[in-house]
N, C-alpha and C. Protein backbone atom coordinates (compact mmCIF):
# COMPACT_ATOMS: atom_id res chain seq x y z
N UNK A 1 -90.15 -112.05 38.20
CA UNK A 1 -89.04 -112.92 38.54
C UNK A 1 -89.47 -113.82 39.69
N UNK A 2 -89.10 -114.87 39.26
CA UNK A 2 -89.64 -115.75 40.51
C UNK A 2 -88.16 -116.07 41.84
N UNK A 3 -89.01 -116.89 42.92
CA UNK A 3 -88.42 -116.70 43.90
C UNK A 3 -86.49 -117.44 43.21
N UNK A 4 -86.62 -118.63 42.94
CA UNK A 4 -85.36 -119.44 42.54
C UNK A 4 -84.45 -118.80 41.52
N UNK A 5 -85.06 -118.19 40.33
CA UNK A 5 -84.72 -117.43 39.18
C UNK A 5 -83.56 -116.45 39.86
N UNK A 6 -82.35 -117.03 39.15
CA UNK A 6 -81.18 -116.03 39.30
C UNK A 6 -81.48 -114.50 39.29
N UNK A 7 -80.44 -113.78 39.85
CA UNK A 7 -80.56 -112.59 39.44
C UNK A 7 -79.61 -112.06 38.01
N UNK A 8 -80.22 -111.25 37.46
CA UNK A 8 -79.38 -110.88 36.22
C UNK A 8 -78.62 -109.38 36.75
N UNK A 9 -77.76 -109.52 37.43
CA UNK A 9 -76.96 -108.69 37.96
C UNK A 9 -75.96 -108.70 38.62
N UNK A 10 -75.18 -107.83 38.21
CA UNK A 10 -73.66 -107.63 38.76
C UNK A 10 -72.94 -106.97 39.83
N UNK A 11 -72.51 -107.74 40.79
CA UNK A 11 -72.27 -107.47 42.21
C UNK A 11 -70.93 -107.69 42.36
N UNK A 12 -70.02 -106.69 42.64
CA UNK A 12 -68.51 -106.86 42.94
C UNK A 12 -68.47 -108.21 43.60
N UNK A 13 -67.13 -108.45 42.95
CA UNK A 13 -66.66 -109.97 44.06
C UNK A 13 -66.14 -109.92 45.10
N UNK A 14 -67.05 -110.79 46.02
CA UNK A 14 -66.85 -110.49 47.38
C UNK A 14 -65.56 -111.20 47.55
N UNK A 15 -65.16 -112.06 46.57
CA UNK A 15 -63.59 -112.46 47.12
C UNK A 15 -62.52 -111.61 47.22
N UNK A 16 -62.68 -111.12 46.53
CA UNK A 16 -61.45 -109.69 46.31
C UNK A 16 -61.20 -108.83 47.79
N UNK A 17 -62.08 -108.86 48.59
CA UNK A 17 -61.78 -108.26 49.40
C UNK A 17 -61.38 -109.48 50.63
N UNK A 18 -61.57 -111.28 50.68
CA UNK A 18 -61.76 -111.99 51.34
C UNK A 18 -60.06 -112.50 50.95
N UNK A 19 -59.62 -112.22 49.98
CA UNK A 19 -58.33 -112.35 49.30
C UNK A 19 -57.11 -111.31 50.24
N UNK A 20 -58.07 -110.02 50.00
CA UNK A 20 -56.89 -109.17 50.60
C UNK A 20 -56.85 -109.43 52.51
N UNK A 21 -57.76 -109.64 52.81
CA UNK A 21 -58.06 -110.20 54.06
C UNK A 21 -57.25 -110.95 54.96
N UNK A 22 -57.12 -112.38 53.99
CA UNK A 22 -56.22 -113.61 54.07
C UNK A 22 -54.65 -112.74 53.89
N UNK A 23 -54.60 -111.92 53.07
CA UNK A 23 -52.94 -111.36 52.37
C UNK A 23 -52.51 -110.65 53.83
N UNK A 24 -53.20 -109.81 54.44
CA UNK A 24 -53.49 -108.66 55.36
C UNK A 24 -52.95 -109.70 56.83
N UNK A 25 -53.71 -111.29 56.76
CA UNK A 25 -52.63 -112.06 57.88
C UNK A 25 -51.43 -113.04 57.63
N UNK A 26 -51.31 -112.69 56.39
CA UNK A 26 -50.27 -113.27 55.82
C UNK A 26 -50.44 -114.90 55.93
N UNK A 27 -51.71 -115.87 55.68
CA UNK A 27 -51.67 -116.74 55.60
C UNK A 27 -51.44 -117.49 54.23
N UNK A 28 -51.34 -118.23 53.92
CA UNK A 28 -51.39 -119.33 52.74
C UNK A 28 -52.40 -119.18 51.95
N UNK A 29 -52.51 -118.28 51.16
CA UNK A 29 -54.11 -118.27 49.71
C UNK A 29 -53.58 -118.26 48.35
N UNK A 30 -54.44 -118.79 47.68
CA UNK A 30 -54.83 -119.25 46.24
C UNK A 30 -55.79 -118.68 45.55
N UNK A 31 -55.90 -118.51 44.77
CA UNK A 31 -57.13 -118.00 44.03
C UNK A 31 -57.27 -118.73 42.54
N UNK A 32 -57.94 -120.05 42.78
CA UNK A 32 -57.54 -120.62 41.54
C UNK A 32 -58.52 -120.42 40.14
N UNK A 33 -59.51 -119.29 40.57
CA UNK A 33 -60.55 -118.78 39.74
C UNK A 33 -61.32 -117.57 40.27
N UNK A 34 -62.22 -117.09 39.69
CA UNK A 34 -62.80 -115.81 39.82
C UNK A 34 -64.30 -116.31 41.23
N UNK A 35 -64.25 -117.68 41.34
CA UNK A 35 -65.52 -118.03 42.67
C UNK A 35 -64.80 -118.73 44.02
N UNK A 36 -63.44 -118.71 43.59
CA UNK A 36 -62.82 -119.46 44.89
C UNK A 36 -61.57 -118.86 45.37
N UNK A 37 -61.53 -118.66 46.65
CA UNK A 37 -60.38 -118.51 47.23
C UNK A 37 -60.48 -119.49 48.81
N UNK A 38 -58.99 -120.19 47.96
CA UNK A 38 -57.85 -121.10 49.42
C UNK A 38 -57.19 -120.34 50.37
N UNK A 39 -57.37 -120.97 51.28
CA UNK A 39 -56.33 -120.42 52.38
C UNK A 39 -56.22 -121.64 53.40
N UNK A 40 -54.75 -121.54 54.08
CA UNK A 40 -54.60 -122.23 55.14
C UNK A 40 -54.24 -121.69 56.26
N UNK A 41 -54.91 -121.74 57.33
CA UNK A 41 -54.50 -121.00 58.72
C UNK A 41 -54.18 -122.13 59.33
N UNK A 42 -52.94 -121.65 60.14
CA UNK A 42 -52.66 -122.19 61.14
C UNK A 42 -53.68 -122.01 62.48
N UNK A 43 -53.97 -122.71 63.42
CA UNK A 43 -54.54 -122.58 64.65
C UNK A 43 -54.24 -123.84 65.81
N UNK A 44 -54.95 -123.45 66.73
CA UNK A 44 -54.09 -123.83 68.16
C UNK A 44 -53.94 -125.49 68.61
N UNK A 45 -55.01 -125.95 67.81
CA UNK A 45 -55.18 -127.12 67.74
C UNK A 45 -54.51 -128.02 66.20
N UNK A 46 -55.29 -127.24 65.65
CA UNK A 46 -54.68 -128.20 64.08
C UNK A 46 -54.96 -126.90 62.98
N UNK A 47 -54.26 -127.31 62.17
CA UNK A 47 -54.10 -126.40 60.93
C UNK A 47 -55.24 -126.82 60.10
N UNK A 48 -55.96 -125.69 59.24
CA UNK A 48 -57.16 -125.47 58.87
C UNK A 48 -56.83 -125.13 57.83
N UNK A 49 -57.91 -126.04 56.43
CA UNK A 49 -58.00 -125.23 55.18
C UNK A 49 -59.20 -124.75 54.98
N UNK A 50 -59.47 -123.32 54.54
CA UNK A 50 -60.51 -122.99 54.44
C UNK A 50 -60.98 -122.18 52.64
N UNK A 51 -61.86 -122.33 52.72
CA UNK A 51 -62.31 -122.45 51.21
C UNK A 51 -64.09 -121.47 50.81
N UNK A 52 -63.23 -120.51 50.51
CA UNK A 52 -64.33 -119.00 50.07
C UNK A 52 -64.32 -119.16 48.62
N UNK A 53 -65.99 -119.17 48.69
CA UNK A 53 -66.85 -119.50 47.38
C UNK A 53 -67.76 -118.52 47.25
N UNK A 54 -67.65 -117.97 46.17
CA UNK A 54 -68.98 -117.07 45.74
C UNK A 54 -69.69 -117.65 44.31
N UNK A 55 -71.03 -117.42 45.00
CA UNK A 55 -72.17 -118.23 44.04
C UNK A 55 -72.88 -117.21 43.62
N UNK A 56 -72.66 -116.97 42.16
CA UNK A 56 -73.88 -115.45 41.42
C UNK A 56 -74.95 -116.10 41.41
N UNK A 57 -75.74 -117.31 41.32
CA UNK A 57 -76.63 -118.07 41.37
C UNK A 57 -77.30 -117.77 42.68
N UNK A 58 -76.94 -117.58 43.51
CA UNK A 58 -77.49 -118.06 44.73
C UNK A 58 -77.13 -116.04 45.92
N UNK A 59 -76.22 -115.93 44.80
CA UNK A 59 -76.09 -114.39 45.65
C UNK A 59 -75.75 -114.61 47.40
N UNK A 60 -74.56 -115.50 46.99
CA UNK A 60 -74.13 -115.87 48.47
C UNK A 60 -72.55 -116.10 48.46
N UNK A 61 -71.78 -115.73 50.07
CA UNK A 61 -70.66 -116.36 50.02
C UNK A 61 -70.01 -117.60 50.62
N UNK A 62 -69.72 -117.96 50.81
CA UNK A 62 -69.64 -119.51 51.13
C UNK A 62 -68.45 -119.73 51.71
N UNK A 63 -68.61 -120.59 53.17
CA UNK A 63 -67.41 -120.69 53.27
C UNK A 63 -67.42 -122.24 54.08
N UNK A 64 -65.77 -122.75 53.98
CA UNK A 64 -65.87 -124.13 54.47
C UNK A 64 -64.61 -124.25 54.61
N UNK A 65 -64.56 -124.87 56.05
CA UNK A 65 -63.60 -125.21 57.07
C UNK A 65 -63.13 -126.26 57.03
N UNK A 66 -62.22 -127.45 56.56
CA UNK A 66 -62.06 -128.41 56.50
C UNK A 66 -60.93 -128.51 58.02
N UNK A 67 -61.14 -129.24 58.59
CA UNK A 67 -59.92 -129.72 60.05
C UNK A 67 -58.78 -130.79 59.25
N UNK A 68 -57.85 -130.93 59.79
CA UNK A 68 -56.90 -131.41 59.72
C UNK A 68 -56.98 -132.88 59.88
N UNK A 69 -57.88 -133.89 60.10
CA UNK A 69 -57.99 -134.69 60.70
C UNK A 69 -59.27 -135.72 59.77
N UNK A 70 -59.18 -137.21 59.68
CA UNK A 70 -60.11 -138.09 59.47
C UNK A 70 -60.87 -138.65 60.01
N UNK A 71 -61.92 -139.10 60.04
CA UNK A 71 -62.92 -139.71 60.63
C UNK A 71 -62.99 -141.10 60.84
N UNK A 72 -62.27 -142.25 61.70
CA UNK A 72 -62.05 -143.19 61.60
C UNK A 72 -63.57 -143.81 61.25
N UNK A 73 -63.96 -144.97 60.69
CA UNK A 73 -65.50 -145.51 60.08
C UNK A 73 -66.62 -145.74 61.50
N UNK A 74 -65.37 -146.29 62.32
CA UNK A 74 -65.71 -147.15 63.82
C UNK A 74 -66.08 -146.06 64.47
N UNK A 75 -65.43 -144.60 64.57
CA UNK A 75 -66.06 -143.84 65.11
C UNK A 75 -66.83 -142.68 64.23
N UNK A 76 -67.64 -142.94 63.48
CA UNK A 76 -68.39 -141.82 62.92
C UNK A 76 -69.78 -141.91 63.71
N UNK A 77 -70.45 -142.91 64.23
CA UNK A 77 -71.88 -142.78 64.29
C UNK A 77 -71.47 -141.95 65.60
N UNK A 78 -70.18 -141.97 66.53
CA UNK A 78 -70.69 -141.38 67.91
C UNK A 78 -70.11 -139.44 67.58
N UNK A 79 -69.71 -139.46 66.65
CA UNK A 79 -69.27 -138.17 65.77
C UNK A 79 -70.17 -137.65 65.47
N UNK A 80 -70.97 -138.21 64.86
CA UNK A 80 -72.37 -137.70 64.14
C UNK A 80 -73.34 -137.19 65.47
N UNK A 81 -73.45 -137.91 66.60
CA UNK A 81 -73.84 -137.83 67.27
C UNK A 81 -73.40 -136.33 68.22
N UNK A 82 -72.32 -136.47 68.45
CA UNK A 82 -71.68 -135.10 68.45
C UNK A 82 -71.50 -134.01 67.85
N UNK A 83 -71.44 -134.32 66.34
CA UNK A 83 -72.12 -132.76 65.55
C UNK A 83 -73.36 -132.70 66.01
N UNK A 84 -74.14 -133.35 66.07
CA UNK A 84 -75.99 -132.40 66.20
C UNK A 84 -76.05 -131.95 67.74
N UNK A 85 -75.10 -132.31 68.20
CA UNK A 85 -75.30 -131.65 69.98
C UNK A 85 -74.32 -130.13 70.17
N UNK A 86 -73.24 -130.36 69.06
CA UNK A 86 -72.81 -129.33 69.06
C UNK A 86 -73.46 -128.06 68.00
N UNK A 87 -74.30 -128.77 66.92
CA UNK A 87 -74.79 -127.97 65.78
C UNK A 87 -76.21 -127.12 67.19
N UNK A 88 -76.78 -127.23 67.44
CA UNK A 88 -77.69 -127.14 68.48
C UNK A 88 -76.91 -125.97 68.94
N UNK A 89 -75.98 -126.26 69.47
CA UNK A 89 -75.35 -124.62 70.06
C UNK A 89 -74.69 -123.48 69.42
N UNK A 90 -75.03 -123.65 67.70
CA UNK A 90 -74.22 -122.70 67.45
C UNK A 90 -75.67 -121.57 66.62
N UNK A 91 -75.11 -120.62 66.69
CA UNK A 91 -75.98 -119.24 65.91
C UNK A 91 -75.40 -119.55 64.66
N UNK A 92 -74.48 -120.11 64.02
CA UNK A 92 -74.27 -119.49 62.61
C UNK A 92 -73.05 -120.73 63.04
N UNK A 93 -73.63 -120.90 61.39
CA UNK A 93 -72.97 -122.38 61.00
C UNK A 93 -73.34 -123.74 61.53
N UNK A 94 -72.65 -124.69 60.65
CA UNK A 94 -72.57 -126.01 61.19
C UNK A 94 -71.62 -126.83 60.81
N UNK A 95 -71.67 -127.78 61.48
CA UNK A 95 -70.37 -129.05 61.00
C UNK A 95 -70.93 -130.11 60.64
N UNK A 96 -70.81 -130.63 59.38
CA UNK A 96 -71.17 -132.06 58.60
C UNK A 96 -69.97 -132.68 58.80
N UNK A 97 -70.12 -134.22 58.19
CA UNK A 97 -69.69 -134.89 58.66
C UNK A 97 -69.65 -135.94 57.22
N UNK A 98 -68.72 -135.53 56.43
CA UNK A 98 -68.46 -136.46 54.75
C UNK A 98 -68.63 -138.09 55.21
N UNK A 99 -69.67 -138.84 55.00
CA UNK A 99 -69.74 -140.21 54.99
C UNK A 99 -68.83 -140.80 53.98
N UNK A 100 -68.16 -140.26 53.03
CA UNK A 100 -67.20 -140.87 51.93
C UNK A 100 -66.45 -141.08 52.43
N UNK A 101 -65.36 -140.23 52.97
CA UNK A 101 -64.55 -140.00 53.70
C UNK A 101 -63.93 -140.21 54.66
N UNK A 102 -65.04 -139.35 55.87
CA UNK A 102 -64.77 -139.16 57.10
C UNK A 102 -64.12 -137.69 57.39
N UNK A 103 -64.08 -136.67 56.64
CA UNK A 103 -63.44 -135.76 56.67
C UNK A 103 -65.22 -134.75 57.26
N UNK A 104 -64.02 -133.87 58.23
CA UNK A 104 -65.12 -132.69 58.72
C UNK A 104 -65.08 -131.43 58.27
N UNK A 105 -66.04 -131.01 58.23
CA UNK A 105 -65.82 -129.79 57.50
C UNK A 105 -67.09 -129.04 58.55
N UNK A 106 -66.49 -127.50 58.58
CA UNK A 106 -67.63 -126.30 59.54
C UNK A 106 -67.91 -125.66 57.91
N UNK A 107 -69.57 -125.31 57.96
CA UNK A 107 -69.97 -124.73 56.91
C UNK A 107 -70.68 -123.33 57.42
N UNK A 108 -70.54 -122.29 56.78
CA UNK A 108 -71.69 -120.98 56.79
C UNK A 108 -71.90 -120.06 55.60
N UNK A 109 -72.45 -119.31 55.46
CA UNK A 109 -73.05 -118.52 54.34
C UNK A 109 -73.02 -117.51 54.69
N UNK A 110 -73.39 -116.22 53.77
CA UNK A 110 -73.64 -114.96 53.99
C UNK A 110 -74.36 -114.57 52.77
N UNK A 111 -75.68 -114.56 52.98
CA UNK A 111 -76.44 -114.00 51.80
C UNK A 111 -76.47 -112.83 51.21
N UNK A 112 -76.39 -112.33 50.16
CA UNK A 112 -75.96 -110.87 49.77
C UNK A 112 -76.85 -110.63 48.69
N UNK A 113 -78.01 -111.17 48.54
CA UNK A 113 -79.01 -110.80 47.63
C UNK A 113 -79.55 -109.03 47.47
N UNK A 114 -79.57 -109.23 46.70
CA UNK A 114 -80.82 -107.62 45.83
C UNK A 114 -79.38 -106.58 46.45
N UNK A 115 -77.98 -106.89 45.64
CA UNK A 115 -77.44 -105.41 45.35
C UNK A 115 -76.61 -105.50 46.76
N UNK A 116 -76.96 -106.72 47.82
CA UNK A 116 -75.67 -105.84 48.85
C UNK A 116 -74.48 -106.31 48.31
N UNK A 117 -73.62 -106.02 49.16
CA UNK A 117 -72.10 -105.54 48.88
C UNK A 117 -71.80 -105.94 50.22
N UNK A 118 -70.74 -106.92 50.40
CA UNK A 118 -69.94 -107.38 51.69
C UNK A 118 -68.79 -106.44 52.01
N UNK A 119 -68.78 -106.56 53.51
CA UNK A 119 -67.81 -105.51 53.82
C UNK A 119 -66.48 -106.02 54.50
N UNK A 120 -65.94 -105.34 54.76
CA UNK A 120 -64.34 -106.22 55.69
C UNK A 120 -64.51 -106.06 56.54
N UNK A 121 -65.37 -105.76 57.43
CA UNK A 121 -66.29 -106.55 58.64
C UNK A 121 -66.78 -107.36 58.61
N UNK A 122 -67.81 -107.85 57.76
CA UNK A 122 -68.47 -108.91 57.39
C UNK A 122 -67.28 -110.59 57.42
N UNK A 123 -67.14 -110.11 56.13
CA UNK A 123 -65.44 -111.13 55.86
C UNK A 123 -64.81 -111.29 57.01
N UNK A 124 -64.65 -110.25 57.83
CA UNK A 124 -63.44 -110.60 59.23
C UNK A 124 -64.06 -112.05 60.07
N UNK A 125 -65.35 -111.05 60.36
CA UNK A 125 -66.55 -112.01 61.02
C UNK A 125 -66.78 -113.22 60.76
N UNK A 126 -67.11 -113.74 59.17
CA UNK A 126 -67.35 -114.94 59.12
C UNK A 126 -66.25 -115.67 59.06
N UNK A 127 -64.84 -115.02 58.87
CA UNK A 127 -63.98 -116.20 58.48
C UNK A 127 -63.32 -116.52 60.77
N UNK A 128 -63.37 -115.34 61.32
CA UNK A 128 -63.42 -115.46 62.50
C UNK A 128 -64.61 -116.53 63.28
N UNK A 129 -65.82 -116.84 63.27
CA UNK A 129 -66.55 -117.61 63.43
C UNK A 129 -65.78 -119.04 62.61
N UNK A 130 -65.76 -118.95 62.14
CA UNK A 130 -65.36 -120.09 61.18
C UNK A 130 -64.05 -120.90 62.31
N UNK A 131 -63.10 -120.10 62.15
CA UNK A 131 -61.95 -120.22 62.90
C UNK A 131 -62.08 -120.66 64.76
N UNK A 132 -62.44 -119.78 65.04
CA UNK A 132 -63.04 -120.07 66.58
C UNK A 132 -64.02 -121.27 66.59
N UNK A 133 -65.15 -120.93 66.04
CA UNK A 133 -65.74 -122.45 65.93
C UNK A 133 -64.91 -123.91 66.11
N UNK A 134 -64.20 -124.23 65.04
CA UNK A 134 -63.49 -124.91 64.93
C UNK A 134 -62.39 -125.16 65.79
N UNK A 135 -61.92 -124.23 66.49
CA UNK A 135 -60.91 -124.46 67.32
C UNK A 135 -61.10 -124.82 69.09
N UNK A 136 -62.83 -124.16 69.05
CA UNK A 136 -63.19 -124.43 70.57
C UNK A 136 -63.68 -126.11 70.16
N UNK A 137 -63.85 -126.46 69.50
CA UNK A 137 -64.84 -128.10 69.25
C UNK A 137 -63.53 -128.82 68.92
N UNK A 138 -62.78 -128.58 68.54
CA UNK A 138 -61.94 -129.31 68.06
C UNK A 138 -61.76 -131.01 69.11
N UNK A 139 -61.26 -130.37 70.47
CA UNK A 139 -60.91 -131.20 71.27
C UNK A 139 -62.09 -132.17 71.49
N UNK A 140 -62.84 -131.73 71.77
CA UNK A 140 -64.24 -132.66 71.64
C UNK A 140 -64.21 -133.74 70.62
N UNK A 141 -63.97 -133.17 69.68
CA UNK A 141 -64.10 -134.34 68.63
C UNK A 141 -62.80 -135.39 69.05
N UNK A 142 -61.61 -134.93 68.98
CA UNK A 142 -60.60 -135.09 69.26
C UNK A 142 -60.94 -136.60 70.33
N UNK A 143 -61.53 -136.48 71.53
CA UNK A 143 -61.70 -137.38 72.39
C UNK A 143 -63.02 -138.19 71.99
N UNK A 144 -63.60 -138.28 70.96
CA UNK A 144 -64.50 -138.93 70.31
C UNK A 144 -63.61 -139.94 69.62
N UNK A 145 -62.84 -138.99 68.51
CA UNK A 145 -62.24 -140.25 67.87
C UNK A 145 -61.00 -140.95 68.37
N UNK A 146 -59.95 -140.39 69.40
CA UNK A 146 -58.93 -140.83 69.74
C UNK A 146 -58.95 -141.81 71.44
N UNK A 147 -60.24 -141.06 71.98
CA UNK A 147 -59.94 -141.43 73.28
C UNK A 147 -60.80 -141.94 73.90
N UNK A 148 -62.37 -142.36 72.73
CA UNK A 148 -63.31 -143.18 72.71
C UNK A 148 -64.66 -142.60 73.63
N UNK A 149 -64.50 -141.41 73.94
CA UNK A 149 -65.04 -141.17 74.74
C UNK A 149 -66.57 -140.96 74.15
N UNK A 150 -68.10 -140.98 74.71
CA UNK A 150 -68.97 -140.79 73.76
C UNK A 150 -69.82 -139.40 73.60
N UNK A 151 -69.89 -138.97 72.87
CA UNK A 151 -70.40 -137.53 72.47
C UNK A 151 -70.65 -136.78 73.42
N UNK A 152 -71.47 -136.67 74.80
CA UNK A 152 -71.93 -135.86 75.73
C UNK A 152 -70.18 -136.30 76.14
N UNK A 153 -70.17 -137.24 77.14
CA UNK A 153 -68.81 -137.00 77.75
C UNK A 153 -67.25 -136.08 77.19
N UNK A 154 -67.60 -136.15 75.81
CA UNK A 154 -66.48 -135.03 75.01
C UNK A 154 -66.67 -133.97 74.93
N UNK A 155 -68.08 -133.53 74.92
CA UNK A 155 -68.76 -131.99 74.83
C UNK A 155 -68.44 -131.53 75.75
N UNK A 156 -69.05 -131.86 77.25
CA UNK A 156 -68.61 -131.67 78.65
C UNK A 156 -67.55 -131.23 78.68
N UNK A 157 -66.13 -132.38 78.24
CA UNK A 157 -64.96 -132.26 79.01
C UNK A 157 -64.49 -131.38 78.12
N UNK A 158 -64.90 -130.91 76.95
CA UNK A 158 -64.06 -130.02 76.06
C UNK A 158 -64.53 -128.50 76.19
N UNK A 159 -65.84 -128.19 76.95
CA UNK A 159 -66.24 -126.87 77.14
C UNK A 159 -66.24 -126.35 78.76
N UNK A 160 -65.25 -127.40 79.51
CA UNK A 160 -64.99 -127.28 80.75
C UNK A 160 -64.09 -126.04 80.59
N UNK A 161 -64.83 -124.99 81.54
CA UNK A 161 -63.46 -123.52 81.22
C UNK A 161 -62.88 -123.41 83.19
N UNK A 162 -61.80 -123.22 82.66
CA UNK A 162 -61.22 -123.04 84.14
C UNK A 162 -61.59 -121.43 84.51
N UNK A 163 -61.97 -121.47 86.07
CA UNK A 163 -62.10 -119.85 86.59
C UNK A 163 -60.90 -119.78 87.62
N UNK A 164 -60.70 -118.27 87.29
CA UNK A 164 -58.95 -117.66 88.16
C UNK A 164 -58.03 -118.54 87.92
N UNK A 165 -56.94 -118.38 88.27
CA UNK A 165 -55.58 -118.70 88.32
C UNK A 165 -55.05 -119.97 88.96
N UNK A 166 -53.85 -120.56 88.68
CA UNK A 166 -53.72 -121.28 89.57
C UNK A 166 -52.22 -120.63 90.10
């Protein structure tokens, strides 16, 4: 069997448990086939659709974060510029940036080749990364496209954390 060559084997669906997951916080899911499950979470910034894909091809699960929000044309190059400064800091995942569009989306994977089996740890994890990701960057972008500010100056002001109380 070569490296690309599918596997000819049958591996529970990891949605089934990414389904009960979503049910378990009582968000908004769909299941409009046996490789996809919808959901919409609410979060602190903007409401999120997120979109779990399993590929028997590829023996992976897939997941993708779409934000609430468009990419005005005028500001995509300093956007773009701002995903690769923010892609740079992350362990797992990234954020593209739809040139059709303008729509953003956070992407990650979880490979499950030769027989594994995902767990509801696993699932918690990536759809948690997913979520947090998205919600600490948010504002960043946020002052990219609304408040003109240019990529470093939004990164800065959006990962500014306050220490103690006021």
């Amino acid at each position: 069997m070569t490296a690309l060559a599918p596997a000819n084997r049958n591996h529970s669906n990891p949605l089934d448990r990414v389904e009960k997951l979503a049910q378990s916080h009582e968000w908004s899911v769909d299941r409009p086939n046996d490789h996809e499950v919808l959901m919409l979470v609410g979060g602190g910034w903007a409401d999120m659709s997120l979109s779990f894909t399993w590929r028997d091809d590829l023996e992976a699960l897939l997941l993708a974060c779409l934000l609430d929000l468009k990419v005005p044309e005028k500001r995509r190059e300093e956007v773009q510029k701002l995903l690769v400064l923010i892609n740079t800091q992350l362990i797992h995942g990234h954020f593209d940036l739809w040139q059709s569009d303008g729509t953003l989306v956070f992407r990650n994977s979880l490979l499950l080749a030769g027989f594994a089996e995902v767990t509801d740890e696993q699932c918690e994890a990536m759809l948690g990364i997913g979520i947090e990701t998205c919600q600490r960057y948010y504002p960043a972008i946020q002052f990219v496209i609304w408040a003109g500010h240019t990529a470093v100056e939004a990164l800065e002001s959006a990962l500014l954390e306050t220490m103690g109380e006021a």
